[in-house]
C-alpha atoms as a PDB file:
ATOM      1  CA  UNK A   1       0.000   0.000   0.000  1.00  0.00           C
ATOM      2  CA  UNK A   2       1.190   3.039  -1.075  1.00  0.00           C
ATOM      3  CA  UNK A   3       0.090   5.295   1.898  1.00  0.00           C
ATOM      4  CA  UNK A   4       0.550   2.508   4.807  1.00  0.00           C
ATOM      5  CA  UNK A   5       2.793   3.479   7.263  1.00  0.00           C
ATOM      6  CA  UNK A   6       4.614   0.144   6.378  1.00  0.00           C
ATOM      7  CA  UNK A   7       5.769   2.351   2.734  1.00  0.00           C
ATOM      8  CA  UNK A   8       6.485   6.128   4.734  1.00  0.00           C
ATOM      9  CA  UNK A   9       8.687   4.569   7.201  1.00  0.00           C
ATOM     10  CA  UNK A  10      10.428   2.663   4.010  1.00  0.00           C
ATOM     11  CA  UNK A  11      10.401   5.945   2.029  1.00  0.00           C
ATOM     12  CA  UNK A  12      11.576   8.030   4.459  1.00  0.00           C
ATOM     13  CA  UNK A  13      15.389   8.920   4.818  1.00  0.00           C
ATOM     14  CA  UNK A  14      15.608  11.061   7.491  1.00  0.00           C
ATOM     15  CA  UNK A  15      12.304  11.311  10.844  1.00  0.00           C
ATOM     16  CA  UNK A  16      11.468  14.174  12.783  1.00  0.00           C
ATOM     17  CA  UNK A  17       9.124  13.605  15.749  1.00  0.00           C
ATOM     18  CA  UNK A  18       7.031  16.534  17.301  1.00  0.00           C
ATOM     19  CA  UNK A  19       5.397  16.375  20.326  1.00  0.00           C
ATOM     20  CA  UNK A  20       2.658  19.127  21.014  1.00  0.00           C
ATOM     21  CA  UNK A  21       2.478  21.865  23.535  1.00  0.00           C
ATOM     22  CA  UNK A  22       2.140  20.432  27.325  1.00  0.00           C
ATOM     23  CA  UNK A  23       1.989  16.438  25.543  1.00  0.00           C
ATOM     24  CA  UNK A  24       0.497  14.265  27.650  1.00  0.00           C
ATOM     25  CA  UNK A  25       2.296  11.019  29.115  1.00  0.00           C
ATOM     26  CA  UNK A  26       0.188   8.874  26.336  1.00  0.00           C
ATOM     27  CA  UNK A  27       1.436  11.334  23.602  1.00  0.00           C
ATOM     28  CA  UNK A  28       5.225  11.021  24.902  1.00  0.00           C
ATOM     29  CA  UNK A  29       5.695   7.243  25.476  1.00  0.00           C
ATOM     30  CA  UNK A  30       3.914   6.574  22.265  1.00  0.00           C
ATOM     31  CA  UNK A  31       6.612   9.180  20.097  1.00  0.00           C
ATOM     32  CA  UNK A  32       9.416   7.546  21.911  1.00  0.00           C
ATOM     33  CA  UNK A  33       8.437   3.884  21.681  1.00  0.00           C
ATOM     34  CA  UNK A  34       8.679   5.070  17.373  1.00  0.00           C
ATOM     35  CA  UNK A  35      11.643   6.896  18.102  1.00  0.00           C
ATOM     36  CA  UNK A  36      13.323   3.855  19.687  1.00  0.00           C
ATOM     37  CA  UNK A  37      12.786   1.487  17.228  1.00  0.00           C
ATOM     38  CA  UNK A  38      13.652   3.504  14.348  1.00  0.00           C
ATOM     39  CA  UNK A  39      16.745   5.328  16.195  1.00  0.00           C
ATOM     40  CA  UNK A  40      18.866   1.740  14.811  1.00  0.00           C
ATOM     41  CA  UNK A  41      17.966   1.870  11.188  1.00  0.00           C
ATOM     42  CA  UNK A  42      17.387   5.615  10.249  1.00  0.00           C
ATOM     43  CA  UNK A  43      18.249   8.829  11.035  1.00  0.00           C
ATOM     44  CA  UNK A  44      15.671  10.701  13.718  1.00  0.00           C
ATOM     45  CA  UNK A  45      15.371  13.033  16.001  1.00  0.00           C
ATOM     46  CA  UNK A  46      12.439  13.836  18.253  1.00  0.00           C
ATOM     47  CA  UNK A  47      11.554  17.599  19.557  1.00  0.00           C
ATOM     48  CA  UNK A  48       9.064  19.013  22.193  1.00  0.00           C
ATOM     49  CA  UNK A  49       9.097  22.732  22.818  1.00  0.00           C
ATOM     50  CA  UNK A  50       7.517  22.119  26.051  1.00  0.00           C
ATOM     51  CA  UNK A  51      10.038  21.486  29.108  1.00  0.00           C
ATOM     52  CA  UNK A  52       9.682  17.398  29.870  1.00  0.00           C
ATOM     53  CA  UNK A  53       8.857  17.521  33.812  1.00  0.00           C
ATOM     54  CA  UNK A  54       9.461  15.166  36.969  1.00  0.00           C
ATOM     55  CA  UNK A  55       6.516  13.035  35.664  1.00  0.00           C
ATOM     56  CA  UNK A  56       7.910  12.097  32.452  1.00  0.00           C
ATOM     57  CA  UNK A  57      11.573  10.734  34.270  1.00  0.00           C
ATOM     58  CA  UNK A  58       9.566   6.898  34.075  1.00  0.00           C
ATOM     59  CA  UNK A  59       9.628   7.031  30.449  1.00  0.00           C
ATOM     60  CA  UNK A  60      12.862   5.542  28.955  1.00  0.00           C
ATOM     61  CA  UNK A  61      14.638   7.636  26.747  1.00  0.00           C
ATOM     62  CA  UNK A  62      12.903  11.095  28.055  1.00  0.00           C
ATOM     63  CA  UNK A  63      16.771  12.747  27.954  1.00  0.00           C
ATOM     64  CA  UNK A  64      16.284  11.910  24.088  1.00  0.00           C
ATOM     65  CA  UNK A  65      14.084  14.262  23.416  1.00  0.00           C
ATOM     66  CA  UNK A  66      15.663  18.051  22.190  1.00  0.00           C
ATOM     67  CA  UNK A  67      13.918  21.433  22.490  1.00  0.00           C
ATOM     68  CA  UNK A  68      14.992  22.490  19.104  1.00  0.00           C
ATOM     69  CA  UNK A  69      14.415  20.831  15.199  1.00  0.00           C
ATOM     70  CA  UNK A  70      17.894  21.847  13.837  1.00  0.00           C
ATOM     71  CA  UNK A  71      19.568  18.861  13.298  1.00  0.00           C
ATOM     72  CA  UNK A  72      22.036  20.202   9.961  1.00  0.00           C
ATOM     73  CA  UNK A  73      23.919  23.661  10.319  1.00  0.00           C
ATOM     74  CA  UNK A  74      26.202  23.948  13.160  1.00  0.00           C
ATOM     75  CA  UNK A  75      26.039  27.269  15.065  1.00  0.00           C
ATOM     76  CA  UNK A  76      28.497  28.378  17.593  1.00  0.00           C
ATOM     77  CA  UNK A  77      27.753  31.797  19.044  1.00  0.00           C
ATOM     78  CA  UNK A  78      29.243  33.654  22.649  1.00  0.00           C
ATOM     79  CA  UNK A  79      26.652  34.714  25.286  1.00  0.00           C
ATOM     80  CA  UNK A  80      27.174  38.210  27.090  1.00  0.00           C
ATOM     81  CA  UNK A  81      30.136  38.968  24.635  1.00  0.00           C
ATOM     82  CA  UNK A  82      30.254  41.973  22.447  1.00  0.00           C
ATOM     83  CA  UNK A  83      30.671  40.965  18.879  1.00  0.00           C
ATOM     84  CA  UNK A  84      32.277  44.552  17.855  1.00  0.00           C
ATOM     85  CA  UNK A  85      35.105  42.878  20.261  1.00  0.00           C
ATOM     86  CA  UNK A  86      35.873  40.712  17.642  1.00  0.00           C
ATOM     87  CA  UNK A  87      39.094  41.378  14.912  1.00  0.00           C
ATOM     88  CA  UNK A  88      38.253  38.091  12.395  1.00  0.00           C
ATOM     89  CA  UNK A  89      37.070  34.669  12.295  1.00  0.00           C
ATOM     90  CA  UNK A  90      39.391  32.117  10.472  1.00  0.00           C
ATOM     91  CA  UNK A  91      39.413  28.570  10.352  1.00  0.00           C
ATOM     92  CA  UNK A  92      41.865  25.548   9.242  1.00  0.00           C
ATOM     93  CA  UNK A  93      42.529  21.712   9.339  1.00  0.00           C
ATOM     94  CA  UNK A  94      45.161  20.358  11.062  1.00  0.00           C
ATOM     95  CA  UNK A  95      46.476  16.991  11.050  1.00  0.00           C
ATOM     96  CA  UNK A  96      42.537  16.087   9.911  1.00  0.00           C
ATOM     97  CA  UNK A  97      41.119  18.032  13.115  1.00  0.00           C
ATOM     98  CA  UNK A  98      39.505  21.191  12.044  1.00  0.00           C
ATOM     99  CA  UNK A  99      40.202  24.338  14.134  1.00  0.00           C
ATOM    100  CA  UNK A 100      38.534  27.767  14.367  1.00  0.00           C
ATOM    101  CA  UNK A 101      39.748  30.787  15.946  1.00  0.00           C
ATOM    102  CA  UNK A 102      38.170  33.772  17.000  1.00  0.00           C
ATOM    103  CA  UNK A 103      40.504  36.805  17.129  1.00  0.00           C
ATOM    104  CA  UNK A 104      39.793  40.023  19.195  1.00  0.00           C
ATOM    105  CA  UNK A 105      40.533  43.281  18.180  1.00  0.00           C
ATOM    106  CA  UNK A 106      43.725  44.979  20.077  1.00  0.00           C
ATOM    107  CA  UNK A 107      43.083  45.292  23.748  1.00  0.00           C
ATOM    108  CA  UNK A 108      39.759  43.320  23.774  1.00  0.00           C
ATOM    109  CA  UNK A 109      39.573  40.271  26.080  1.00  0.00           C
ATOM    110  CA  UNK A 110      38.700  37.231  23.533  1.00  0.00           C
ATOM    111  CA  UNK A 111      35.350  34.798  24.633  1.00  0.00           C
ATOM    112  CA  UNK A 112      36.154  32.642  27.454  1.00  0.00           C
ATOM    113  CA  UNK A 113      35.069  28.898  27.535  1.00  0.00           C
ATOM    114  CA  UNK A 114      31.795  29.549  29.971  1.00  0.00           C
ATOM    115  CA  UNK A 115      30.398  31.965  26.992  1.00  0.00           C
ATOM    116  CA  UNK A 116      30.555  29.969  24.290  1.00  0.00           C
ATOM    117  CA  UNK A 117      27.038  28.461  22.766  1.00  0.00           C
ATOM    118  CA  UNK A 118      26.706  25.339  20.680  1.00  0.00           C
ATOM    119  CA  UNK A 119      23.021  24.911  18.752  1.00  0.00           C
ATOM    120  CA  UNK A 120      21.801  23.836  15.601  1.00  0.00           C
ATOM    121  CA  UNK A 121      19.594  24.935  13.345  1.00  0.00           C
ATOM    122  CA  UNK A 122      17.732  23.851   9.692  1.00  0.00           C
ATOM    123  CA  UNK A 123      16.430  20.775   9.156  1.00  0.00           C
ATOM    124  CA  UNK A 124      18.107  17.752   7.746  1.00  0.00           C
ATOM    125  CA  UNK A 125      14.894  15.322   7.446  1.00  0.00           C
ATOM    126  CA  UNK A 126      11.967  14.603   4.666  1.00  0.00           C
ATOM    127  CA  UNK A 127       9.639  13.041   6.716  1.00  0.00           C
ATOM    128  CA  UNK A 128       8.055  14.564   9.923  1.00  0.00           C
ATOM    129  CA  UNK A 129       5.555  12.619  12.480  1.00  0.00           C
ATOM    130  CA  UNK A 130       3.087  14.958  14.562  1.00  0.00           C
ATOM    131  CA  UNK A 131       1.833  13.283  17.789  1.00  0.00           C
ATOM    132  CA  UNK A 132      -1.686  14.309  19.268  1.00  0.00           C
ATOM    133  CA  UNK A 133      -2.612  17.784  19.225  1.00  0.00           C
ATOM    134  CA  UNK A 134      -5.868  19.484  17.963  1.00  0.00           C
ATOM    135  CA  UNK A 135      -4.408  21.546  15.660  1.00  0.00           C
ATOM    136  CA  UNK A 136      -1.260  22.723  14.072  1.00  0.00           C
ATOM    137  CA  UNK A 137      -0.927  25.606  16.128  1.00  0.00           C
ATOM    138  CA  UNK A 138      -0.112  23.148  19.129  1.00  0.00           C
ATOM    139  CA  UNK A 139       3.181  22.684  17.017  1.00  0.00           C
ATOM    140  CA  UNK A 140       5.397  25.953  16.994  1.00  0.00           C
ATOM    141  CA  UNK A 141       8.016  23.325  15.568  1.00  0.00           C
ATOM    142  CA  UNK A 142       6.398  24.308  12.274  1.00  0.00           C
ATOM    143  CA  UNK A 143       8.077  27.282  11.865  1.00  0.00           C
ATOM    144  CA  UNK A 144      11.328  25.699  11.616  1.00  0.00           C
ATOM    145  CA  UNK A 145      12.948  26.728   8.440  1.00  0.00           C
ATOM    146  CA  UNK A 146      13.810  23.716   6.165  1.00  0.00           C
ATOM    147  CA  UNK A 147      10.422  22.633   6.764  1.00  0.00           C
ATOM    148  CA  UNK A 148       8.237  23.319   3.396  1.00  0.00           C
ATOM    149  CA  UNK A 149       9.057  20.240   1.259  1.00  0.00           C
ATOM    150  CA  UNK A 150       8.782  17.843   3.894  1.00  0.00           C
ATOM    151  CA  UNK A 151       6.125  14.908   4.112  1.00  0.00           C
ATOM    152  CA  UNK A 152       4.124  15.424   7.217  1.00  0.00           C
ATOM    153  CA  UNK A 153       2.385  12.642   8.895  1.00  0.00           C
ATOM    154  CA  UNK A 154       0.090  12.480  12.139  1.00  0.00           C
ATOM    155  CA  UNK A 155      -0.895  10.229  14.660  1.00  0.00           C
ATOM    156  CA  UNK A 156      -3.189  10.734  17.614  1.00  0.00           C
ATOM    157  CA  UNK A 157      -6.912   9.817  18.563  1.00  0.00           C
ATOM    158  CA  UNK A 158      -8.289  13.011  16.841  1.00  0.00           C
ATOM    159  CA  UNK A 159      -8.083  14.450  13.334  1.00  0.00           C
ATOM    160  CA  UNK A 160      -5.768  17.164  13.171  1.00  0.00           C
ATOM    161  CA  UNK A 161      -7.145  21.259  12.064  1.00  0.00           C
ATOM    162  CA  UNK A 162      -5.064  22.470   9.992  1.00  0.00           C
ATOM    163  CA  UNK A 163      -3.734  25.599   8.250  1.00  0.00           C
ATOM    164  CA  UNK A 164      -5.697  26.020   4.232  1.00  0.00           C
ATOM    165  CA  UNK A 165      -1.596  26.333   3.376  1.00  0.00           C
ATOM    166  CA  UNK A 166       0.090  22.757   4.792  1.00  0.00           C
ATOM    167  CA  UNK A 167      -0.902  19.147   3.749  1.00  0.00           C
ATOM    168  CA  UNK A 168      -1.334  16.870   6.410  1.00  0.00           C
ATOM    169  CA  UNK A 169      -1.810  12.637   5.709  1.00  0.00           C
ATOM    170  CA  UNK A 170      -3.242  11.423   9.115  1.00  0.00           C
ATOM    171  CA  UNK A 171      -3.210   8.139  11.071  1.00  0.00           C
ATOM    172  CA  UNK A 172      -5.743   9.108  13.453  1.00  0.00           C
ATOM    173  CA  UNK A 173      -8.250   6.563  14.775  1.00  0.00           C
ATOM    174  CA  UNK A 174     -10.652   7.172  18.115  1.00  0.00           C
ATOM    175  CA  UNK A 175      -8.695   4.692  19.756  1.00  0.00           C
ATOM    176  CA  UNK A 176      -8.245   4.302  23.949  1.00  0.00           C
ATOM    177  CA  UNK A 177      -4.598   5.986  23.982  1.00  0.00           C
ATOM    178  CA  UNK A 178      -2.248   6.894  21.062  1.00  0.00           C
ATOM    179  CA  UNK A 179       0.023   4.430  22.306  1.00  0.00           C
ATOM    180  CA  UNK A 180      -2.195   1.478  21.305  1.00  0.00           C
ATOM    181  CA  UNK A 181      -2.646   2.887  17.724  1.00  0.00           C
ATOM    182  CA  UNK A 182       0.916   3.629  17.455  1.00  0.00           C
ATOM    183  CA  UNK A 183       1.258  -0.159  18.449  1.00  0.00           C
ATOM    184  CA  UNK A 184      -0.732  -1.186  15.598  1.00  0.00           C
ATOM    185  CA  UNK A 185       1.313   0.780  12.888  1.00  0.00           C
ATOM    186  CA  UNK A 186       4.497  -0.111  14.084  1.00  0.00           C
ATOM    187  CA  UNK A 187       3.361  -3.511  13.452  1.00  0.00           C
ATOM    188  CA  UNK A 188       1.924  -3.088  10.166  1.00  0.00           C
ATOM    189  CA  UNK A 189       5.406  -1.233   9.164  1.00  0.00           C
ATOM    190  CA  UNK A 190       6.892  -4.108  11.274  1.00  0.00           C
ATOM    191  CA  UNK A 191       9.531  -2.187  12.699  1.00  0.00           C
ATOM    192  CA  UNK A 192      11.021  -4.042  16.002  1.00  0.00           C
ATOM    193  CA  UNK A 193       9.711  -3.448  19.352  1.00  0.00           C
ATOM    194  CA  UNK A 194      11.936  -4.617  21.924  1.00  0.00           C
ATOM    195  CA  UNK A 195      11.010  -4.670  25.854  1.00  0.00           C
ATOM    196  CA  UNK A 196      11.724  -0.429  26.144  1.00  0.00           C
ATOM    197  CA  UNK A 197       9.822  -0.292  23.207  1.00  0.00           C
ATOM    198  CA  UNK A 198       6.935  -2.215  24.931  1.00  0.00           C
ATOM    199  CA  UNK A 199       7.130  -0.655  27.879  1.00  0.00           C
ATOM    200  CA  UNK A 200       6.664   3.224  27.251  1.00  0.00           C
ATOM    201  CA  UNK A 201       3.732   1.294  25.180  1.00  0.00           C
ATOM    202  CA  UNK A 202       2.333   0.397  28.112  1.00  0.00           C
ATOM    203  CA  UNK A 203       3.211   3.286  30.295  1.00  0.00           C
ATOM    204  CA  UNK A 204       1.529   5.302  28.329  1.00  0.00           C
ATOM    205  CA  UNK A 205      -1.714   2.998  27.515  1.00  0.00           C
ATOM    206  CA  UNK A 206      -1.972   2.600  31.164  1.00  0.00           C
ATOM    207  CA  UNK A 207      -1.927   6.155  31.829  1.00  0.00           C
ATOM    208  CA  UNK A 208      -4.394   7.641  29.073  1.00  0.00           C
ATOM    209  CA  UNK A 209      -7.060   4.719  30.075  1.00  0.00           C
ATOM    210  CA  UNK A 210      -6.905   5.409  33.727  1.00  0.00           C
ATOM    211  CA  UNK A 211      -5.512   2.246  34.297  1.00  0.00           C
ATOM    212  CA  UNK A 212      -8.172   0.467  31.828  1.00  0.00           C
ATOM    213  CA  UNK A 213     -11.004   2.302  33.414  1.00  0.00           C
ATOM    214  CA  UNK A 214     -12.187   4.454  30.697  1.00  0.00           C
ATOM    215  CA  UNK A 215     -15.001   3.742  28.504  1.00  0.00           C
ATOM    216  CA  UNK A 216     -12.853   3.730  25.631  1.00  0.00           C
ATOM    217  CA  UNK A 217     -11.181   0.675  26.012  1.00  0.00           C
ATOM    218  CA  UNK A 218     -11.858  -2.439  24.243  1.00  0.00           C
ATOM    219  CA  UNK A 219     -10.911  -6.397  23.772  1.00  0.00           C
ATOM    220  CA  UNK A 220      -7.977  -5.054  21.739  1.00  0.00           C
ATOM    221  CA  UNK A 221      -6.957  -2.676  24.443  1.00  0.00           C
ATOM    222  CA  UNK A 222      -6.329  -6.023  26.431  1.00  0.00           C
ATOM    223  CA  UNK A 223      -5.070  -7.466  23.678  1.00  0.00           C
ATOM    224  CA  UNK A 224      -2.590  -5.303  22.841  1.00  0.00           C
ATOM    225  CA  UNK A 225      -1.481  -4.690  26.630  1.00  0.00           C
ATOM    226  CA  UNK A 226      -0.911  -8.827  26.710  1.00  0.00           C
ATOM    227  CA  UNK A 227       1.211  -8.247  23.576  1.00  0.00           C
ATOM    228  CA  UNK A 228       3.618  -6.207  25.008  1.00  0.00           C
ATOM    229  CA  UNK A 229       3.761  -7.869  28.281  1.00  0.00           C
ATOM    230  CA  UNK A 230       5.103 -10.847  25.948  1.00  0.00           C
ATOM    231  CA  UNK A 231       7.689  -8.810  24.311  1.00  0.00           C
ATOM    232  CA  UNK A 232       9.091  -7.389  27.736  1.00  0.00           C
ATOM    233  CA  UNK A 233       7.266  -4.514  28.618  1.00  0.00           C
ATOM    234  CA  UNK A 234       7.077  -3.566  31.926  1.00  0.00           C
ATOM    235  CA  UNK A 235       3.870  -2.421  33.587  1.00  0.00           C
ATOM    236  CA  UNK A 236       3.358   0.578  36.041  1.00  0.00           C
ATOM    237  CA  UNK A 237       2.652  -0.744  39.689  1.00  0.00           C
ATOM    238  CA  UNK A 238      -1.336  -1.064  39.978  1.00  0.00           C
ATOM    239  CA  UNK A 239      -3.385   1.314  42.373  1.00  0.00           C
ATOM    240  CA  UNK A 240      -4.291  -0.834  45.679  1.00  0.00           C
ATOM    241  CA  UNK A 241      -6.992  -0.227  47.842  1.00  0.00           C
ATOM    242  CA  UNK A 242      -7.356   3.295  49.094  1.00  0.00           C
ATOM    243  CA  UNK A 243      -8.954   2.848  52.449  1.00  0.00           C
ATOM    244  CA  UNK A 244     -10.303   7.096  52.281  1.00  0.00           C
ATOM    245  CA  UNK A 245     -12.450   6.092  49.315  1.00  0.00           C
ATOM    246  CA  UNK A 246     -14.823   4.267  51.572  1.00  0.00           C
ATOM    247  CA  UNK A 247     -17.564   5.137  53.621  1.00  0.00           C
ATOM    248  CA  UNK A 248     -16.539   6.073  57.532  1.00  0.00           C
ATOM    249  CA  UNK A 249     -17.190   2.931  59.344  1.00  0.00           C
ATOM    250  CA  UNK A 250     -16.952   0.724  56.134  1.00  0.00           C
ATOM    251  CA  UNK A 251     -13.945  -1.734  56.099  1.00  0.00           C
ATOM    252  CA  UNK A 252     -12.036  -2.007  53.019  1.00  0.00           C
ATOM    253  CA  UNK A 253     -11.567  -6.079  52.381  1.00  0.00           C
ATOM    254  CA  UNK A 254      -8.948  -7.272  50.377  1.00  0.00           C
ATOM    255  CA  UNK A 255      -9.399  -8.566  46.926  1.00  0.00           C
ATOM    256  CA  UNK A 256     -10.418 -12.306  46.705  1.00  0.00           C
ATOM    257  CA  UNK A 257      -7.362 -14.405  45.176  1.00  0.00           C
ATOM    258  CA  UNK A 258      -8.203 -16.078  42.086  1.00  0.00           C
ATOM    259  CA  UNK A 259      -7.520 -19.636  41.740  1.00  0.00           C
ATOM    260  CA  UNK A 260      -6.276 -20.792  38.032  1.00  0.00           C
ATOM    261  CA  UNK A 261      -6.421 -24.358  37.123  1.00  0.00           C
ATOM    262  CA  UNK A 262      -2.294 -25.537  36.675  1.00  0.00           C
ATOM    263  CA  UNK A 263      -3.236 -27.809  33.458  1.00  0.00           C
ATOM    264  CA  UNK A 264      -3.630 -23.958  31.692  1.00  0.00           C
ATOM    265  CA  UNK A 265      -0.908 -24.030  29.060  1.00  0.00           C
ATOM    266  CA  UNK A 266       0.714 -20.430  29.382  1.00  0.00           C
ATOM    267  CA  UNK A 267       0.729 -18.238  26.379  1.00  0.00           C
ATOM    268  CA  UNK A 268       3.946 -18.832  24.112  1.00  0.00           C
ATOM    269  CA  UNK A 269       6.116 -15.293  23.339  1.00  0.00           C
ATOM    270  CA  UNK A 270       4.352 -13.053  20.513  1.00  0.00           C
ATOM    271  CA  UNK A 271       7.476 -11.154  18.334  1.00  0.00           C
ATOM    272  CA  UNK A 272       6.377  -8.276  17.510  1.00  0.00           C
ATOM    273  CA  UNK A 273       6.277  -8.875  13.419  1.00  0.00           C
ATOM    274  CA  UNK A 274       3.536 -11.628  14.231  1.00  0.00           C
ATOM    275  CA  UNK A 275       0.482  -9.345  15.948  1.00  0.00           C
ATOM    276  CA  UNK A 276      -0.473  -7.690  12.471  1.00  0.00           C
ATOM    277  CA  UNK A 277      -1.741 -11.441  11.040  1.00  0.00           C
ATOM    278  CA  UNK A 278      -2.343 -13.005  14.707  1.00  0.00           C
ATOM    279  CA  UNK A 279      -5.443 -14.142  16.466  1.00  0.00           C
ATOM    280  CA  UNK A 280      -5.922 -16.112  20.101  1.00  0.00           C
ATOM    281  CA  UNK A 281      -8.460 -18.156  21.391  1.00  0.00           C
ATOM    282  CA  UNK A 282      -7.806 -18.147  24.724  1.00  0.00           C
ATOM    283  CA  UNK A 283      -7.569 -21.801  26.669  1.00  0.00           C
ATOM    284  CA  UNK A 284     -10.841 -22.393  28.755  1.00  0.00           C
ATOM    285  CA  UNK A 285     -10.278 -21.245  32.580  1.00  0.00           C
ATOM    286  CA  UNK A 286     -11.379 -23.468  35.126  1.00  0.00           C
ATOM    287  CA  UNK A 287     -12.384 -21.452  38.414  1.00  0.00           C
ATOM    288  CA  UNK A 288     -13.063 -22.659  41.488  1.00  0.00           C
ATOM    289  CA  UNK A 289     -16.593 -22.483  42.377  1.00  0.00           C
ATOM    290  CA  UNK A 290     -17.657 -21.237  45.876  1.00  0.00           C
ATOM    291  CA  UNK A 291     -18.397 -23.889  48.567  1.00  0.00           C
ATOM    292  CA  UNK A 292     -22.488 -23.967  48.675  1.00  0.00           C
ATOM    293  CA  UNK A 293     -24.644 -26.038  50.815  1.00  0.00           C
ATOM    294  CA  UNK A 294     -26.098 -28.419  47.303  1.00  0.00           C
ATOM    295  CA  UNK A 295     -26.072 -31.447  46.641  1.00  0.00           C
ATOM    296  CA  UNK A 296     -23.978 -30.732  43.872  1.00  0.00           C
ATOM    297  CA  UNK A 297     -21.340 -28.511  42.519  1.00  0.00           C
ATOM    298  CA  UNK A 298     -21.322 -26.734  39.237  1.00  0.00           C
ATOM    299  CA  UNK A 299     -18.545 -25.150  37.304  1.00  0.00           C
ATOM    300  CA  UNK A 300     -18.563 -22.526  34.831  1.00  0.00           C
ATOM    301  CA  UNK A 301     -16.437 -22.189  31.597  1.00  0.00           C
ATOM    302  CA  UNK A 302     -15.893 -19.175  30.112  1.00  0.00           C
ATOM    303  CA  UNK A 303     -15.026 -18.868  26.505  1.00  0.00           C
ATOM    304  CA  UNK A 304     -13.015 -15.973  25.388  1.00  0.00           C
ATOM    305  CA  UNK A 305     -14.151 -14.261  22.138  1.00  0.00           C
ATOM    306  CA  UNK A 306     -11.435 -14.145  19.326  1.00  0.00           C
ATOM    307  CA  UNK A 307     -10.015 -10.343  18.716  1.00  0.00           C
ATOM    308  CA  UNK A 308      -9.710  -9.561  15.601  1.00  0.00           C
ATOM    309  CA  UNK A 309      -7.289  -6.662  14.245  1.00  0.00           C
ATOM    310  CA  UNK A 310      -8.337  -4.098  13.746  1.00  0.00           C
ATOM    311  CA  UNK A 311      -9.449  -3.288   9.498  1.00  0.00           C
ATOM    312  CA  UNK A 312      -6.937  -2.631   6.778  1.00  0.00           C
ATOM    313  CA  UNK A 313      -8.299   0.909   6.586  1.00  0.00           C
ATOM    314  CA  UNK A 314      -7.508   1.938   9.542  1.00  0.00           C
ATOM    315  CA  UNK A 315      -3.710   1.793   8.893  1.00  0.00           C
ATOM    316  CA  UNK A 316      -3.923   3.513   5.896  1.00  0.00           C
ATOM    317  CA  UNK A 317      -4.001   7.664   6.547  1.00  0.00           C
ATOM    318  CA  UNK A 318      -6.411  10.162   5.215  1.00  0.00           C
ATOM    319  CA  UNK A 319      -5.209  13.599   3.587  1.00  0.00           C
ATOM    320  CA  UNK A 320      -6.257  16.675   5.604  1.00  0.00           C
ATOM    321  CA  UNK A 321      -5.974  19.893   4.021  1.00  0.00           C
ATOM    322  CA  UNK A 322      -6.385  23.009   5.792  1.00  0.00           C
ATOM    323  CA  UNK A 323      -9.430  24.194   3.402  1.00  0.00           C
ATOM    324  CA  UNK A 324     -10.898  21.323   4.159  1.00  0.00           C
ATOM    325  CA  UNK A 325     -11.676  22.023   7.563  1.00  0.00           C
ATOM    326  CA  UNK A 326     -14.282  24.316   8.862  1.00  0.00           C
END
């Protein structure tokens, strides 16, 4: 398919990632579970203009992410230093190892160590991935320079607006969290996901469902979340029982424990490359029944309904164009 994201990952030489204003956890873990699977096979870089805070330290690879998108033109600069201080600029290559000096005019102190700045600036990429937002003003990153004959993509559980001058091709689906649509793509483009892949996956599915509470999840939520367990991911610690949420004089008890049957056969390893064509029927589950004062016992089986991917169409992105929109 032309416009999978299977064939714009393969087409692409170069990735930018930007993250909206103020991302949410969701939007962050799902940009850097792409940016660490693609950081071993093609050039990328991924840019919030938003400071990362305390709450993002979980995710792995947060120190990753830059505040800027120039990634081609070195710039070196001095802070608090008066440029009319300075005689010439001249540079040369020595023994391989190139060399710059700055030269002062007569009686002017030169730039000391502490003032000097390193940044970068234009952009050295063809293909650039929004995550979330509502619209494109949520992404100053836009304004980057370098920026007009790049392809830009989106993913996120909302259409993007967008301005009538910039052509957007969009991945969006009304999905739980972006991290479980991003999940699906990367296996459609079947690009690896390894167990810090899988577990900013999960981070950030756990985090946008309210720990699977919100009415937006589904069988595939589950699905997917059993997925990347199998590959290595890591889940978040689970709320216990918070004793203020009851009634005064109420007495929080704990949790039942659930007894499994040991004949279960235990779910083999799922790679990654395998979810886009697989389906499980889950083994029956034998569960103790409660001791009742009958004759006889009974014992209930519960058969687990086969999840299906989700359809082809969804992985293939719609154009949005800015006069489009209303």
């Amino acid at each position: 398919m032309e416009n999978s994201f299977k064939s714009v990952i393969e087409n692409a030489g170069s990735v930018l990632i930007f993250l909206p204003n103020n991302p949410n956890l969701d939007q962050v873990a799902s940009a850097l579970a792409l940016y660490i699977s693609l950081g071993d096979s093609k050039p990328t870089q991924i840019v919030s203009v938003s400071p990362m805070t305390v709450s993002f330290n979980r995710l792995i690879s947060v120190d990753k992410i830059s505040n800027s998108a120039g990634n081609k033109n070195m710039v070196i600069g001095f802070d608090n230093y008066d440029a009319n201080g300075i005689e010439r600029v001249s540079y040369d290559i020595v023994e391989n190892k190139f060399k710059l000096t700055v030269i002062p005019k007569s009686g002017v102190n030169p730039p000391h160590e502490g003032q000097v700045k390193i940044s970068y600036e234009g952009v050295n990429a063809d293909t650039v991935i929004l995550f979330g937002g509502a619209t494109d003003a949520d992404f100053p990153q836009l304004s980057t320079k370098g920026l007009e004959p790049t392809k830009m993509y989106h993913i996120g559980t909302q259409p993007l607006v967008i301005d009538p001058s910039r052509v957007v091709f969009t991945f969006a689906q009304p999905m739980a969290s972006a991290s479980e649509l991003t999940f699906f793509l990367m296996n459609e483009a079947q690009l690896p996901i390894d167990s810090e892949t899988a577990t900013n996956l999960l981070m950030g599915i756990e985090h946008a469902t309210k720990n699977y509470r919100s009415e937006m999840v589904t069988a595939d939520t589950f699905e997917v979340t059993a997925s990347l367990i199998r590959m290595g991911g890591r889940r978040l610690a689970g709320e216990g029982v918070d004793k203020t949420k009851f009634p005064q004089g109420a007495i929080p008890q704990d949790t039942p424990n659930k007894y499994l049957d040991e004949s279960v056969v235990k779910p083999q390893r799922v790679e990654a490359t395998d979810f886009a064509d697989f389906t499980q029927t889950s083994e029956v589950v034998k569960k103790e029944s409660i001791p009742v004062p009958k004759p006889e016992e009974k014992k209930e089986e519960d058969e687990a309904e086969v999840v299906e991917n989700p359809p082809d169409e969804w992985l293939q992105p719609k154009v949005y164009r800015g006069t489009s929109l209303g």
